[in-house]
Protein backbone atom coordinates (compact mmCIF):
# COMPACT_ATOMS: atom_id res chain seq x y z
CA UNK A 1 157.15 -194.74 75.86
CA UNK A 2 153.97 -195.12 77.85
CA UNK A 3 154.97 -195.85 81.84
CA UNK A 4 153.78 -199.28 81.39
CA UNK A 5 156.35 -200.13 79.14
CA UNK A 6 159.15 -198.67 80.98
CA UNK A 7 157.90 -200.54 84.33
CA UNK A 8 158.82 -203.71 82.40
CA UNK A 9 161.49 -202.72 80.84
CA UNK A 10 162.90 -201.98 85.01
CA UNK A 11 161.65 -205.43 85.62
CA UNK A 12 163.86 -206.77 82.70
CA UNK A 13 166.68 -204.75 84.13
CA UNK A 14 166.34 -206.04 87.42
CA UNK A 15 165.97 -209.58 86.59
CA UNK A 16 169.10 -209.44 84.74
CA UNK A 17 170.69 -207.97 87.69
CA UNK A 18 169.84 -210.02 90.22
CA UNK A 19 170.53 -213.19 88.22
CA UNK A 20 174.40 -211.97 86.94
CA UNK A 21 174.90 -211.48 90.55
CA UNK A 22 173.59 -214.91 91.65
CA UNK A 23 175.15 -216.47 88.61
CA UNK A 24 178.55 -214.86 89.45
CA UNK A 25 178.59 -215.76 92.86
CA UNK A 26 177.70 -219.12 92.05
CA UNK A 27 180.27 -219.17 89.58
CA UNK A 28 182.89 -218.20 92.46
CA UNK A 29 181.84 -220.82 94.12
CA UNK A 30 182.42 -223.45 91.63
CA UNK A 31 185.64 -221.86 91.03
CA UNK A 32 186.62 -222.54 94.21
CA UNK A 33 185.66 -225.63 94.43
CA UNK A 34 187.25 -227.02 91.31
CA UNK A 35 190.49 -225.57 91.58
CA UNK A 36 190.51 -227.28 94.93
CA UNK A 37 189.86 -230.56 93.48
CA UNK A 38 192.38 -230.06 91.14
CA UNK A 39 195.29 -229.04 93.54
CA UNK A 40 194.31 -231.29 96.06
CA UNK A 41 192.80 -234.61 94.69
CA UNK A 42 194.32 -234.78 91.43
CA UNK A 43 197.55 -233.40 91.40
CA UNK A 44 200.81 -235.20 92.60
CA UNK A 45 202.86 -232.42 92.33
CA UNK A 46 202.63 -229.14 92.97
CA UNK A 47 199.31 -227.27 92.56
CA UNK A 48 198.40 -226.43 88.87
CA UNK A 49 196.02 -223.30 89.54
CA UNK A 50 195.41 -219.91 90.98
CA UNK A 51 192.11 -219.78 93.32
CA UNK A 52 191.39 -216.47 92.29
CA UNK A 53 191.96 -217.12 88.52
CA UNK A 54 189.46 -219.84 88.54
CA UNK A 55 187.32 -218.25 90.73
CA UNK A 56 187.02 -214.80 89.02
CA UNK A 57 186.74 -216.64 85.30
CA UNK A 58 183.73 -218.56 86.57
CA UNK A 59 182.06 -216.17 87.98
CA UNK A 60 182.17 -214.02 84.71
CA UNK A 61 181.77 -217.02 82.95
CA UNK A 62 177.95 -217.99 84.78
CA UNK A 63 177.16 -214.28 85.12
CA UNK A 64 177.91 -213.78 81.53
CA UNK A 65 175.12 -216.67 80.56
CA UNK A 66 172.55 -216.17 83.64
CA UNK A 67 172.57 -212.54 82.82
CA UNK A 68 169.51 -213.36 79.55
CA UNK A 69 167.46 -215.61 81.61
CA UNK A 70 167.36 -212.65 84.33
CA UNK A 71 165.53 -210.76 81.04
CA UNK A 72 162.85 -213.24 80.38
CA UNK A 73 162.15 -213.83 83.79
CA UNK A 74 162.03 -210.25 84.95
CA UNK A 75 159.36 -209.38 81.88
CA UNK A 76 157.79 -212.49 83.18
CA UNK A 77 157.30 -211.30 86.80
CA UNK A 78 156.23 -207.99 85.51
CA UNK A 79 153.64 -209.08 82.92
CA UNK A 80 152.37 -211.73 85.20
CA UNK A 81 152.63 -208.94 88.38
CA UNK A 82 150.63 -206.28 86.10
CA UNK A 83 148.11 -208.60 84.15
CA UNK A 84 147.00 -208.75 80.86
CA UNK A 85 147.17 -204.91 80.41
CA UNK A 86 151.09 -204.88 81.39
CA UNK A 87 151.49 -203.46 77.55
């Protein structure tokens, strides 16, 4: 594997990386959000979910589809950072 190669395939890596983590918090966030609007705004009883449930689920849930757009956009970067002789 020539070092050119394995530079994108570490900018393919990182992508995904850095876009399961942003996806995951994201995903907390959301979470959060709708459980509160379920316990608060729409129930009449007593709340119907756990915060950290919901929470945790999302946040695997948008991590687990961010994670292949982090791919394509980190061999993006580096093909676009390298130029045409990235491969």
């Amino acid at each position: 594997m020539s070092k050119r190669v394995a530079r994108l395939i570490g900018f393919a890596a990182l992508g995904a990386l850095a876009l399961a983590i942003g996806g995951y918090l994201l995903g907390v966030v959301a979470g959060l959000g709708l459980t509160w609007y379920n316990n608060h705004l729409l129930s009449d009883t007593a709340p119907q979910g756990s915060y950290l449930f919901w929470a945790h689920f999302m946040g695997q849930l948008f991590a687990f589809f961010s994670w292949p757009v982090g791919i394509v956009c980190g061999l993006l970067y580096g093909l676009r950072r390298k130029g045409p002789d990235a491969v």
